[in-house]
Structure formats: C-alpha cells, structure tokens
Protein backbone atom coordinates (compact mmCIF):
# COMPACT_ATOMS: atom_id res chain seq x y z
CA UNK A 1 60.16 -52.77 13.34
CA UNK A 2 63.75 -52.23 13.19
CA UNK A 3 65.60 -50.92 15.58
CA UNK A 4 66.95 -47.42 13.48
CA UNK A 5 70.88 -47.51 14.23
CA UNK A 6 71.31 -44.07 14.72
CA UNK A 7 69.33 -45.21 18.31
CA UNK A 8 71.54 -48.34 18.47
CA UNK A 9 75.04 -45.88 18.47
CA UNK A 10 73.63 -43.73 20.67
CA UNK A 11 72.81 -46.05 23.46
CA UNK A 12 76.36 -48.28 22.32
CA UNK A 13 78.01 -45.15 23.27
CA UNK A 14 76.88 -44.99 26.62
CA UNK A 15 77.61 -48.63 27.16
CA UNK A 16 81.55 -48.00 25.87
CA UNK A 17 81.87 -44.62 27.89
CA UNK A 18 85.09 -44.75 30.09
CA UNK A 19 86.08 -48.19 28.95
CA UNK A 20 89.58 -49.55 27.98
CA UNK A 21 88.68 -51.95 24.76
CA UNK A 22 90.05 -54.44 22.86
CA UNK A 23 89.20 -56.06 19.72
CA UNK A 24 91.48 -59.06 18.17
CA UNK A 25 91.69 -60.14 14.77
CA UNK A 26 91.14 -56.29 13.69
CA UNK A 27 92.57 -57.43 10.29
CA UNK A 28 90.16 -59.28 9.40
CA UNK A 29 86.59 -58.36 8.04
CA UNK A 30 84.50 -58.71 11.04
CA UNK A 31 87.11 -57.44 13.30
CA UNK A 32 87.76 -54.68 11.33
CA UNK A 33 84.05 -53.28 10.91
CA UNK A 34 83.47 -53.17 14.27
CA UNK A 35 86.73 -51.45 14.91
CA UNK A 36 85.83 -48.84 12.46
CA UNK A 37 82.04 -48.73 13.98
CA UNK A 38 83.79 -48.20 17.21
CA UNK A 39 86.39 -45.17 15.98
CA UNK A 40 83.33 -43.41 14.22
CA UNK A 41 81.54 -43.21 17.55
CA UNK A 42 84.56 -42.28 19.52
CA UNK A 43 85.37 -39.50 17.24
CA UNK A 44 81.76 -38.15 17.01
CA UNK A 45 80.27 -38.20 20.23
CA UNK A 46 81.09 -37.42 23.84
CA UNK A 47 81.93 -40.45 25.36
CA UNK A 48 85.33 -41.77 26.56
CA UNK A 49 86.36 -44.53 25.11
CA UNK A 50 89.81 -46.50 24.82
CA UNK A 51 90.46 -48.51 21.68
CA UNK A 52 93.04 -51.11 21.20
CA UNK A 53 93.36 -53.13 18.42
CA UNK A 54 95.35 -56.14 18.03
CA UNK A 55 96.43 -58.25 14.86
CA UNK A 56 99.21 -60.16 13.99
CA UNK A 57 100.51 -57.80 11.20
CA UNK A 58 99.63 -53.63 11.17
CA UNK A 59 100.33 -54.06 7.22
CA UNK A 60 97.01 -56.24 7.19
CA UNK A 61 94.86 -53.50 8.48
CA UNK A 62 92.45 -52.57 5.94
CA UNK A 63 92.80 -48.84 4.24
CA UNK A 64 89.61 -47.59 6.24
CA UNK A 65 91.15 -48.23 9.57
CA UNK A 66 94.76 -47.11 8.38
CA UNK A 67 93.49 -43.63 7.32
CA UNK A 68 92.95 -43.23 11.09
CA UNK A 69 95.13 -41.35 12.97
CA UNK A 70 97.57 -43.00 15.59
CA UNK A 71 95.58 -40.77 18.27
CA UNK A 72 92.00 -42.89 17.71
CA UNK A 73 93.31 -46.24 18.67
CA UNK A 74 96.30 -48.07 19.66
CA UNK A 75 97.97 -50.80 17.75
CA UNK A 76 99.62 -54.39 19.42
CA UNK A 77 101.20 -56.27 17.07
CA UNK A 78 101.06 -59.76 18.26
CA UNK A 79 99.73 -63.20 17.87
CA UNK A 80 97.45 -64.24 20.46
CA UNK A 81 98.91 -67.42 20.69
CA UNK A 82 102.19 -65.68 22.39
CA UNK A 83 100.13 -62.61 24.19
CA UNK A 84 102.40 -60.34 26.17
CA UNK A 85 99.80 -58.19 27.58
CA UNK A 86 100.96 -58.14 31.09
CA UNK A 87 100.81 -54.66 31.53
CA UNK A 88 97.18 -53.93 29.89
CA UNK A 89 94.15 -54.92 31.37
CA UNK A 90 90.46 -54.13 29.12
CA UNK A 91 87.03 -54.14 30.15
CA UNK A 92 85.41 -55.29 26.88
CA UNK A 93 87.44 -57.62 24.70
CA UNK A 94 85.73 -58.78 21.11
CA UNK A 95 87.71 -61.91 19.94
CA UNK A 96 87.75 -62.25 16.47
CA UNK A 97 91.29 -63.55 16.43
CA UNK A 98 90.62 -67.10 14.33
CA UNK A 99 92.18 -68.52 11.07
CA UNK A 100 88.48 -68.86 9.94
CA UNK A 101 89.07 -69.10 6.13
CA UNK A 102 87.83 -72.56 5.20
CA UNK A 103 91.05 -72.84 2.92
CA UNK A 104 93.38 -72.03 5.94
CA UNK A 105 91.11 -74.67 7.96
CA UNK A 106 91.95 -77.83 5.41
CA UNK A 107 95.81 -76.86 5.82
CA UNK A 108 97.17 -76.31 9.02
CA UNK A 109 94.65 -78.48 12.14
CA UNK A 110 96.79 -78.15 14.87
CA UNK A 111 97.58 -74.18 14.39
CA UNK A 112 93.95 -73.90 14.43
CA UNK A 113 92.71 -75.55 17.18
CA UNK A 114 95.38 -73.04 19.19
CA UNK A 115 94.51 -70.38 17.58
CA UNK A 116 90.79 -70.91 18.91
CA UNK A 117 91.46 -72.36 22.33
CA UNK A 118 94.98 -71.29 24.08
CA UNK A 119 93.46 -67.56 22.94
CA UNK A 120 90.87 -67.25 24.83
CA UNK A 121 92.98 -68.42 27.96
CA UNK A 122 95.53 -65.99 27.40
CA UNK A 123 93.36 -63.22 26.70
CA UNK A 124 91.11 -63.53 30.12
CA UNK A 125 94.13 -62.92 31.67
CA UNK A 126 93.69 -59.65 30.54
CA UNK A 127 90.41 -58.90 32.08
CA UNK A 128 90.11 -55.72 34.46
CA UNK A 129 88.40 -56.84 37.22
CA UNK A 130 87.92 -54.12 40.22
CA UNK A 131 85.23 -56.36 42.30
CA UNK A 132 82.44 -54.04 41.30
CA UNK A 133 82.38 -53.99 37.45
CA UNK A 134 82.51 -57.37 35.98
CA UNK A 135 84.55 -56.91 32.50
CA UNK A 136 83.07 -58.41 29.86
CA UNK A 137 84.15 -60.80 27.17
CA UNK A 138 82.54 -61.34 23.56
CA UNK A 139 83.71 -64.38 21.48
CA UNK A 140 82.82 -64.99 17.84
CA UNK A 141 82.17 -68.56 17.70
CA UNK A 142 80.97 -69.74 14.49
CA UNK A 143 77.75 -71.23 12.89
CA UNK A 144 79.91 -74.25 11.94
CA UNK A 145 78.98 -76.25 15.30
CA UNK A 146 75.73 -76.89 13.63
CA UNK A 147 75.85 -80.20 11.62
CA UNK A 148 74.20 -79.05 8.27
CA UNK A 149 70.53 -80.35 7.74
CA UNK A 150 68.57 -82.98 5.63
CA UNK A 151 65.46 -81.03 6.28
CA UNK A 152 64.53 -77.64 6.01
CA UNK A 153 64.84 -76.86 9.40
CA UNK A 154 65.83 -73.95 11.71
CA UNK A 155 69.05 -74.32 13.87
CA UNK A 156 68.08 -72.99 17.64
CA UNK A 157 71.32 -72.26 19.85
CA UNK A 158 69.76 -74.95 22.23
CA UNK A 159 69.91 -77.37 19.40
CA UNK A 160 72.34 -80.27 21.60
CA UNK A 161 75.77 -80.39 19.57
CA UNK A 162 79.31 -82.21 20.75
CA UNK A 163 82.94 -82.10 19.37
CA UNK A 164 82.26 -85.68 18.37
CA UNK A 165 79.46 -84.98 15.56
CA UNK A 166 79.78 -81.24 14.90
CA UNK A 167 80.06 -81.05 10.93
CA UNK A 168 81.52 -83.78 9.85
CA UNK A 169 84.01 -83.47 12.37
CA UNK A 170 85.43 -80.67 11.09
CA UNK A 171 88.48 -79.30 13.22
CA UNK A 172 87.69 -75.90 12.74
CA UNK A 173 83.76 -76.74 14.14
CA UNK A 174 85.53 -78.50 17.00
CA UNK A 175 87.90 -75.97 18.17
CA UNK A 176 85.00 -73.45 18.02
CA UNK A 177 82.94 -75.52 20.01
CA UNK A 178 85.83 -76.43 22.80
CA UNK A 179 86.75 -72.76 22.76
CA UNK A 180 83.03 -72.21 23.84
CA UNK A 181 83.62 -74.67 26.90
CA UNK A 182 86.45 -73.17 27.74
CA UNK A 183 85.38 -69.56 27.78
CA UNK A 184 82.41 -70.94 30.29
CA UNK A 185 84.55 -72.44 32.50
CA UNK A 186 86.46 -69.42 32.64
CA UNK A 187 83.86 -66.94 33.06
CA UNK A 188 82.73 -69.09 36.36
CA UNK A 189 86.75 -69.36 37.82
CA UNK A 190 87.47 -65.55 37.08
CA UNK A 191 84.03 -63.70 37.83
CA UNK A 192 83.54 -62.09 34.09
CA UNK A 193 80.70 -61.90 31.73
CA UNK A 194 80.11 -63.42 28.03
CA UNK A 195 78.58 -63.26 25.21
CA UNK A 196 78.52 -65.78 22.53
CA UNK A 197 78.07 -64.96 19.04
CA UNK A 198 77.94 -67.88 16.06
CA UNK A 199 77.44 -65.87 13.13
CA UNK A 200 76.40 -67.38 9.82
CA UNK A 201 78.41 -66.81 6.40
CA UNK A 202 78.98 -63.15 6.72
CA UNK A 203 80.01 -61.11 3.95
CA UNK A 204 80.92 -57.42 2.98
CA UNK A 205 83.39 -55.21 2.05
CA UNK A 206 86.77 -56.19 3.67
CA UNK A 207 85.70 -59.98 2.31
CA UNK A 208 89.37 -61.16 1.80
CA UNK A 209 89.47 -63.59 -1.51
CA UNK A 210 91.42 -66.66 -2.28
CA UNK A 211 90.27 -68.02 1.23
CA UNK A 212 87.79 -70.97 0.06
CA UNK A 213 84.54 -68.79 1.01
CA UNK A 214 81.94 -69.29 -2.00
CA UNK A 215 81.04 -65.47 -2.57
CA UNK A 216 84.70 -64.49 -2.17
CA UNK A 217 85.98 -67.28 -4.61
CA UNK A 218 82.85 -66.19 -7.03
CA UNK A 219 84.10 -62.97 -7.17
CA UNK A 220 87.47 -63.68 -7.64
CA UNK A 221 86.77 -65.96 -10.88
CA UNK A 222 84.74 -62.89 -12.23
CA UNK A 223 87.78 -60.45 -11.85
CA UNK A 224 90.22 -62.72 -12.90
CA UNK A 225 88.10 -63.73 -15.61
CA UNK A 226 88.44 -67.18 -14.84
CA UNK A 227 86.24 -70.56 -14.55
CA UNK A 228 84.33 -70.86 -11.35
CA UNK A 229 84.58 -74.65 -9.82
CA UNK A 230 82.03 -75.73 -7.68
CA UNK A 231 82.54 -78.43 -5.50
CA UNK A 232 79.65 -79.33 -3.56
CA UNK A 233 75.60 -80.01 -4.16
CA UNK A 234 74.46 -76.78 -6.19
CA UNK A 235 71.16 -77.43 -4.39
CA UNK A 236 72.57 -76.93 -0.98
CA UNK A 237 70.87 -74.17 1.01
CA UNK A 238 72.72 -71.42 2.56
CA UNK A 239 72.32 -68.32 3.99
CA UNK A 240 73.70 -64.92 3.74
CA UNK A 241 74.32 -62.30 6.11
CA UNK A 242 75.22 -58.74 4.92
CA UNK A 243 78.25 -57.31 7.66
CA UNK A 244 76.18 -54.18 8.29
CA UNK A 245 73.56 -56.25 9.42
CA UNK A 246 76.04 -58.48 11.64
CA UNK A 247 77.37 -55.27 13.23
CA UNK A 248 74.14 -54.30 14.31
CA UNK A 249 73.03 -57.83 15.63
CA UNK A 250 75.96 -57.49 17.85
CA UNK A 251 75.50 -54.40 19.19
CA UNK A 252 71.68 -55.08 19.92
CA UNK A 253 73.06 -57.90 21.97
CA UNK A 254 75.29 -55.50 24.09
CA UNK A 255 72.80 -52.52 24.37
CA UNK A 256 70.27 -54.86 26.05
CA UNK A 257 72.88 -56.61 28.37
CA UNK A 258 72.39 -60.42 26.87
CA UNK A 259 75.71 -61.19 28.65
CA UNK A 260 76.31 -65.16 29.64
CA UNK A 261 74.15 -66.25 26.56
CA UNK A 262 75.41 -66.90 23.09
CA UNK A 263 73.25 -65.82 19.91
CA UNK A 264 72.89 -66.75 16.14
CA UNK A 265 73.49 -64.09 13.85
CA UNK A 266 72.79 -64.37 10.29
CA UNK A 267 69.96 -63.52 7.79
CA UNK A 268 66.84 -66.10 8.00
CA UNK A 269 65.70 -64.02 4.90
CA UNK A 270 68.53 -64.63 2.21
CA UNK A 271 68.60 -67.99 1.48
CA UNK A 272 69.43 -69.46 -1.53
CA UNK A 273 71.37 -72.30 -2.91
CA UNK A 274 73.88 -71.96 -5.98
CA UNK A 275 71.50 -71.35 -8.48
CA UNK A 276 69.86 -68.62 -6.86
CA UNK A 277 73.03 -67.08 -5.87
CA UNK A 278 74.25 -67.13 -9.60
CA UNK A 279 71.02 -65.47 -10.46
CA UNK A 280 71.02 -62.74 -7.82
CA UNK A 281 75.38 -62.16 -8.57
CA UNK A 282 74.56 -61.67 -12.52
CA UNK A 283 71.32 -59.75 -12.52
CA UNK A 284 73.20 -57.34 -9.71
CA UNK A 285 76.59 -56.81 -11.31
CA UNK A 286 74.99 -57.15 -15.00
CA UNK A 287 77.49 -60.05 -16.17
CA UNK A 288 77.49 -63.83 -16.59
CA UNK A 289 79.06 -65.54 -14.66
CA UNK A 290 81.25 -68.93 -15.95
CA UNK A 291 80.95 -71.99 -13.91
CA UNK A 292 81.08 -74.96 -13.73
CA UNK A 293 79.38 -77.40 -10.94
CA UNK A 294 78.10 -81.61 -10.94
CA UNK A 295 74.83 -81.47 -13.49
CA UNK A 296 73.44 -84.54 -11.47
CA UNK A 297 74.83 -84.11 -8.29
CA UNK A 298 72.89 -87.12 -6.42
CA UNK A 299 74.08 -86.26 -2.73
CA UNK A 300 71.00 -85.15 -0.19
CA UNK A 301 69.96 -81.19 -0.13
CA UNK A 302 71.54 -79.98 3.00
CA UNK A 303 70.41 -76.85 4.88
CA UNK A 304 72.39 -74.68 6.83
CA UNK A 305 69.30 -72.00 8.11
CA UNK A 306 70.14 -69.86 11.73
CA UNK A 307 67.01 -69.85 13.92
CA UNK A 308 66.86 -65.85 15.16
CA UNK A 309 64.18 -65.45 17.20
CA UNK A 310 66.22 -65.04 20.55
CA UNK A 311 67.81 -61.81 18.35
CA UNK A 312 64.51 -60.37 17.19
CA UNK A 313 63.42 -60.66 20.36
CA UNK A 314 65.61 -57.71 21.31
CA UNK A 315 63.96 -55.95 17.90
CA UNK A 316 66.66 -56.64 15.67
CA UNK A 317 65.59 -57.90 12.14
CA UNK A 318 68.26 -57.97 8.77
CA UNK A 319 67.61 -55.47 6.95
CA UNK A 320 70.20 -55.98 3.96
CA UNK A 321 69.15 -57.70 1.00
CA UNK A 322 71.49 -59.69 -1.01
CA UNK A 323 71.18 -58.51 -4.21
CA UNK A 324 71.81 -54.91 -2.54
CA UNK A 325 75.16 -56.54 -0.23
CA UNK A 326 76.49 -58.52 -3.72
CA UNK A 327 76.89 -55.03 -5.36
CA UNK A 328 78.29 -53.41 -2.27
CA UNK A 329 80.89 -56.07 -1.63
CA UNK A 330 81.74 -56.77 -5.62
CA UNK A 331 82.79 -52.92 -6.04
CA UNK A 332 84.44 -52.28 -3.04
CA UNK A 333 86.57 -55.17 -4.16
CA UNK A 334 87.19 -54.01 -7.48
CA UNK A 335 87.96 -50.16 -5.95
CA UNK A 336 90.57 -51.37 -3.27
C-alpha cells in the first residue's frame, strides 16, 4: 500500500525543522517541484525551516515559485561552477544543478562535465558541520549510467557500471557517474552524509521544451503544429516517471534515513515504446499526432527498465499513470 503523502509531509516536516536548506538548479523542473513542495510545508505547518534557492538566472524561476513572496525563501544568483558561498553554510543541500537536456549534452562536453563534477566540490564546502549533526547531501545522478539493454531486464543500482562503457560513452553518463565518485570520496574526507538518487525520464509540469527530451519535443510538434521526427528504434522500451511520483520517492528516501546509499527512481509500471506512447498521447489529449519515424528500423530493441525494489521497500510504489501525467503536463504547457 502506498504510503498516503499527507503522512509523508508530515514526518518530512519534522526531518526539515530548524534546518538551513539549499536546493540548486531551482530553475529547472525537478529542482523547482521540490522547492515548491518545500515552501508549501514551510508555510503550512509549524516547523522552522530555512530555504535557499540557487539558479543561475531568477528570470528562469518558474511562475509557481515566483508568486512566492521574498519572505519564504532566499534567492543566490550564481553558477555553481563559480560558487561564492563563503559566508553560508546548509545542512541539507539537493543538487539538481546539471545541464541535463540531452540537446545541451550533444553541444557543449566540456561545460558539462564541470557542471557535474567541480559542483559538487564547491558545494561541500558549504556543509555545516558542528561535530554532532552530520549535514547531509542529496545528489541527482541520473539513470543514464545504465548502458541500455538487449533484454528485457531490470537495472539494480548494484548492476557494476564504469566511465569506460556507461551508454555509449556518453559524456553526460560519464560525468554523472565521476560526480558519484567524487561525492563518495568526499563524504569519507569531510564527515557528511549522502544520498544518491538516479531518476529515470521524469516528466511533469515545468517540462521545459526544445531540449531533445521525447515527451517534451512531442509536445512541442503538437503545439506548433509541426512534423514530429523520430530518430531512434520506435520499438525501444522506456519508461516514464510522473514528477509527483519522483517527489515522493525522494522524500520516502529521507523520512526513513537511507543516507550513504543511492536509489532508482522511476515508474517500473509505465513502460512503453513509441508506439504505445503515441497511443496513450492521442487517446489522452483527443488529437493525432503527425510523425514520422524508420518503418523498418532493423537495430536491436533496447530496454531502459529501473529495478525499484530497494524503494518499495520503504513502501513507496508510483502511483501516477501516464495517460493521467500526459494530460497534466500537455495543459499546463499550453496554460503557461
């Protein structure tokens, strides 16, 4: 069963009472949420709680954080590349500072691999340490490290993966897993806790378009009534995690103290390759949708499938169905 997240903010409450935190990359979609999770829960319960968040531009803040007033949370305006933090110091930092947009990724390597590795250094720095309460530092890694799959099998974080064969090589899978090194080296040299999070293809409202991911670039074809290019195996399996559920994951994690472990997050339930998707994006938003993808693609089937038991474990299941997060995400998009 479960858990009911009334129950989950409660008890997340109590864990963020009469702590300093700060969340990076609060511009973008997953950063964001949780920010606005976090500002709900400050404003409508008891508990003290200090919120900073941090992006490279204030102008980039989505409207549901900006409607808050300057008294909820406090804004730095700087890259984390070039932190000058030197006179703040947080007991819970969430990174989501990363250029993860896989268009961004094919255009600028060397930014990237920064972007994921000399920010995590500079932001340990950070770290309140008092010698009784170990701060605590949670990284969004990404489900990328995982090499997609011939077979229809189920990736387990214990599943053995190296810079050298991660995805292709990719440098965005790369610098996610070196970032990962580095943040455990760095937990042992300055005495903090982690937690590890490698979520798979999240989407929601806040879903930025024109960044390369396939249900933002399907959705921007449809309102710019354009052609829809696919271009890779229709028959490739994916799947597809709604952001309310990916909030929720998270927050399990922290509630029950998983620190010094990292996690899948995803939906083992959605997933669907093109065709499916297609089917599930027309029948919700009552349209067709024009594409246009290789009729006799040869390539293998390849399977991208998170393995969640460690997170259901902790009684956390998905609990948003696609068909239910397509409409959600299409009409906040059209209603920005």
């Amino acid at each position: 069963m479960p858990i009911h997240k009334d129950s989950l903010l409660d008890n997340f409450a109590s864990v963020l009472d009469n702590k300093h935190i700060l969340i990076t990359g609060a511009a973008g979609m997953l950063g964001s949420s949780l920010a606005k999770e976090i500002v709900n829960l400050k404003k409508n319960s008891s508990s003290n709680i200090v919120i900073s968040l941090l992006a490279r531009n204030k102008n980039r803040l989505p409207t549901n954080l900006l409607k808050y007033q300057e008294q909820d949370f406090n804004f730095i305006e700087q890259d984390i590349n070039n932190l000058d933090l030197s006179e703040k110091s947080f007991d819970l930092i969430f990174n989501f500072a990363s250029p993860a947009s896989p268009l961004y990724q094919r255009l600028d390597h060397q930014n990237l691999a920064e972007s994921n590795t000399r920010g995590i250094k500079n932001l340990t720095g950070t770290l309140n340490y008092d010698g009784i309460q170990k701060p605590i530092f949670v990284h969004m890694s990404s489900g990328d490290v995982y090499d997609q799959q011939s077979q229809r099998i189920k990736l387990r974080e214990n599943l053995a993966v190296s810079s050298e064969s991660t995805y292709g090589s990719n440098p965005y899978s790369i610098s996610k897993l070196i970032s990962e090194e580095i943040l455990f080296k760095e937990s042992k040299r300055l005495g903090y806790k982690y937690l590890i999070f490698r979520p798979f293809n999240t989407y929601g409202p806040g879903l930025r378009l024109g960044e390369g991911r396939l249900i933002g670039d399907i959705f921007e074809s449809i309102i710019n009534n354009q052609l829809f290019l696919l271009q890779s195996n229709p028959k490739n399996i994916n799947s597809f995690c709604y952001i309310e559920d990916f909030i929720t994951g998270l927050i399990t994690c922290i509630n029950n103290a998983r620190f010094d472990e990292i996690f899948n997050l995803g939906n083992d339930l959605e997933l669907h390759n093109f065709f499916n998707l297609k089917d599930v994006i027309e029948n919700s938003l009552k349209l067709d949708l024009k594409c246009s993808y290789k009729k006799n693609d040869d390539s293998p089937v390849l399977f991208k499938i998170p393995d969640l038991t460690k997170l259901r474990e902790l009684g956390w299941a998905p609990n948003y169905s696609l068909d239910y997060g397509i409409e959600k995400t299409y009409h906040s998009l059209i209603n920005a």
